[in-house]
C-alpha atoms as a PDB file:
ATOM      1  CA  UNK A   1     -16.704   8.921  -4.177  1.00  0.00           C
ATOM      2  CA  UNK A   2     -13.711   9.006  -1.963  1.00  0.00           C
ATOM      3  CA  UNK A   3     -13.648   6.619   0.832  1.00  0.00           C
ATOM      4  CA  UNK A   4     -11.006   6.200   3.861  1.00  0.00           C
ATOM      5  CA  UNK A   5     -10.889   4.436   6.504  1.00  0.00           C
ATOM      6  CA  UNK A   6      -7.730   3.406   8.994  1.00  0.00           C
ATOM      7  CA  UNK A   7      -6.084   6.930   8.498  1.00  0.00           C
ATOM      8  CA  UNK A   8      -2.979   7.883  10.948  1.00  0.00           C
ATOM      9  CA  UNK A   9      -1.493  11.288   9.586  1.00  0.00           C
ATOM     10  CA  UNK A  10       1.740  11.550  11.466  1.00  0.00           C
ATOM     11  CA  UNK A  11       4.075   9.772   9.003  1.00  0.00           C
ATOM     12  CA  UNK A  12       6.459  10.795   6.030  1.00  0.00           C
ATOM     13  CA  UNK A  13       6.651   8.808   2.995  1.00  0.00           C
ATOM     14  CA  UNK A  14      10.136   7.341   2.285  1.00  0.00           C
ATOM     15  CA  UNK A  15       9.076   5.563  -0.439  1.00  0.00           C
ATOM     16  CA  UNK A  16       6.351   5.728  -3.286  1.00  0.00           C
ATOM     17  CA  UNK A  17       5.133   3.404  -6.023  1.00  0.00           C
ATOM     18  CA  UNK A  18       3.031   4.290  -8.798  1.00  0.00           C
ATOM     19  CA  UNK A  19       1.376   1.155  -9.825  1.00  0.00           C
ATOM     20  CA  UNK A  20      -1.488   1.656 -12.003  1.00  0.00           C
ATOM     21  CA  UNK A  21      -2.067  -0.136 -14.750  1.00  0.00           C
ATOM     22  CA  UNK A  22       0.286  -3.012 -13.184  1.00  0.00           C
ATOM     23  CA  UNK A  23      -2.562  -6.219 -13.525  1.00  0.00           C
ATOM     24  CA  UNK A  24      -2.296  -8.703 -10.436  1.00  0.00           C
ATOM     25  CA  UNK A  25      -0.113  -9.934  -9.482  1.00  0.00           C
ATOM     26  CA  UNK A  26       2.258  -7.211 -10.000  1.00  0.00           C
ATOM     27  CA  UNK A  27       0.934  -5.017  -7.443  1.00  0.00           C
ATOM     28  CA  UNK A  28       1.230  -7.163  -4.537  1.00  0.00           C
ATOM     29  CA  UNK A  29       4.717  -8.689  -5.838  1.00  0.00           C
ATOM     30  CA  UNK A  30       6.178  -5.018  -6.535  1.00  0.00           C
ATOM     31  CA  UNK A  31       5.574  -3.972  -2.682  1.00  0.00           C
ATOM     32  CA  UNK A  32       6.710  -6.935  -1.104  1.00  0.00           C
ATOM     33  CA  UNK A  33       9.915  -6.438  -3.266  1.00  0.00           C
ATOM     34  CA  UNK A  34       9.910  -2.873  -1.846  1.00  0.00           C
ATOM     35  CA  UNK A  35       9.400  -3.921   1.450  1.00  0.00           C
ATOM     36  CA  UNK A  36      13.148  -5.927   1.318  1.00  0.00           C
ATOM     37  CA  UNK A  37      14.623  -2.408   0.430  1.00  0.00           C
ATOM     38  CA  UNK A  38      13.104  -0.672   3.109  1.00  0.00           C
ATOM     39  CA  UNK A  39      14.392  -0.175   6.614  1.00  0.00           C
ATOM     40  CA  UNK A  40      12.000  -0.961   9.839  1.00  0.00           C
ATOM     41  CA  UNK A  41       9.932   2.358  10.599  1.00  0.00           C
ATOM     42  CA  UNK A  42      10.249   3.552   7.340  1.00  0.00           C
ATOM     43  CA  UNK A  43       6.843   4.553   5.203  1.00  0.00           C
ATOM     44  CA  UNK A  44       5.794   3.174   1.826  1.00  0.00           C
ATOM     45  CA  UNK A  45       2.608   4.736  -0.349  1.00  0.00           C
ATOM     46  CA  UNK A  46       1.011   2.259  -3.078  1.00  0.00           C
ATOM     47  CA  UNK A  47      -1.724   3.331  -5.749  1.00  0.00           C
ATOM     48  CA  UNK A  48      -2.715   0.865  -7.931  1.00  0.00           C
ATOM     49  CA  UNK A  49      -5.775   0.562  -9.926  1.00  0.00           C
ATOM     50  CA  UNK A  50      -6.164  -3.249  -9.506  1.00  0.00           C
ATOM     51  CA  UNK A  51      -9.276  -4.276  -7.651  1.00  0.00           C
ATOM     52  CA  UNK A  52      -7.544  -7.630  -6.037  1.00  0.00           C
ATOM     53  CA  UNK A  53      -5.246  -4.982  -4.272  1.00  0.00           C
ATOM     54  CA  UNK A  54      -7.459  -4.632  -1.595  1.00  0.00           C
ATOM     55  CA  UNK A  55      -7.441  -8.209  -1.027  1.00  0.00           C
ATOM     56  CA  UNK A  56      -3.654  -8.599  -0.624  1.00  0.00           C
ATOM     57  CA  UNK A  57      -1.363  -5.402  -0.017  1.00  0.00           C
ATOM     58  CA  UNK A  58      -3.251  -4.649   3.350  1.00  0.00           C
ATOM     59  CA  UNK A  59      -3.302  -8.206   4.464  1.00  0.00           C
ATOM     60  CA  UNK A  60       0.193  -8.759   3.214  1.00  0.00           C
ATOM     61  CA  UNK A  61       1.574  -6.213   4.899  1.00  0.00           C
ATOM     62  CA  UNK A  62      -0.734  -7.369   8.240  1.00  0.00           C
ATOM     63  CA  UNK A  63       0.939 -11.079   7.794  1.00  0.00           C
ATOM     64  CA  UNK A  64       4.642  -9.489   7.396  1.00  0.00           C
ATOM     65  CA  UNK A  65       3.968  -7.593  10.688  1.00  0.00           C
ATOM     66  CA  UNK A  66       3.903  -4.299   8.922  1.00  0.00           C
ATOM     67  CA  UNK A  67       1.753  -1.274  10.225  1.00  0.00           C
ATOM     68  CA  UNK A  68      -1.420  -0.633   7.423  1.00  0.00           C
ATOM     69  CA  UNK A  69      -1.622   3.163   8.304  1.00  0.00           C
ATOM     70  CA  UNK A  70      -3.981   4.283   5.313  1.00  0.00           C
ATOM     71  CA  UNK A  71      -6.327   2.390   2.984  1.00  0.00           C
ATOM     72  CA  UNK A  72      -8.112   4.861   0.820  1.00  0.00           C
ATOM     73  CA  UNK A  73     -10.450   4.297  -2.563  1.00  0.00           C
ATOM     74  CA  UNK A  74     -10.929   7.050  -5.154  1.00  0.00           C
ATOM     75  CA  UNK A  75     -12.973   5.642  -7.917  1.00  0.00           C
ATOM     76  CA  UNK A  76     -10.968   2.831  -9.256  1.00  0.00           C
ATOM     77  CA  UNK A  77      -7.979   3.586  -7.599  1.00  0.00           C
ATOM     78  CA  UNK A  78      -6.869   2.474  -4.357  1.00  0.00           C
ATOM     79  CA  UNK A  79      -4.347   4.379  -2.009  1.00  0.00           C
ATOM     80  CA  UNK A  80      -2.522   2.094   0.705  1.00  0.00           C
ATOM     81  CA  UNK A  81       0.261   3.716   3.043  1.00  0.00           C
ATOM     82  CA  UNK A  82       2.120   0.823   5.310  1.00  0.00           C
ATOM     83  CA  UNK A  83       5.214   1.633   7.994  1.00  0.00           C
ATOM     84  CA  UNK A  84       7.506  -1.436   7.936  1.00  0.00           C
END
């Protein structure tokens, strides 16, 4: 079952990280450190497979001011896409 919900389609990814397998708290450290590397506007997209992602990369990214354009689920695997 594929689920989405939040989805804007007019952005480019700059960035990408392939997180699955990563256990929390890995996840939600590894995209803050990307965030530092990014500039403002730019476009990061996270998969992870860790089910505590949902609880802290979109809310995270709300807290740092960051836009939360996608949140998708496939199965176990979760699909975020922010804009710094």
């Amino acid at each position: 079952m594929k689920e989405t919900n939040n989805a804007k389609t007019d952005y480019t990814i700059d960035y990408f990280l392939n997180l699955e397998g990563e256990p929390c708290p890995f996840p939600a450290m590894s995209t803050i450190d990307a965030y530092d590397d990014m500039k403002d506007g730019e476009v990061i997209e996270i998969i992870s497979d860790c089910p505590q992602s949902i609880n802290n990369i979109p809310v995270d990214a709300k807290n740092r001011n960051h836009e939360v354009l996608l949140v998708e689920q496939n199965g176990p695997t979760f699909r975020y896409v922010i804009r710094k």
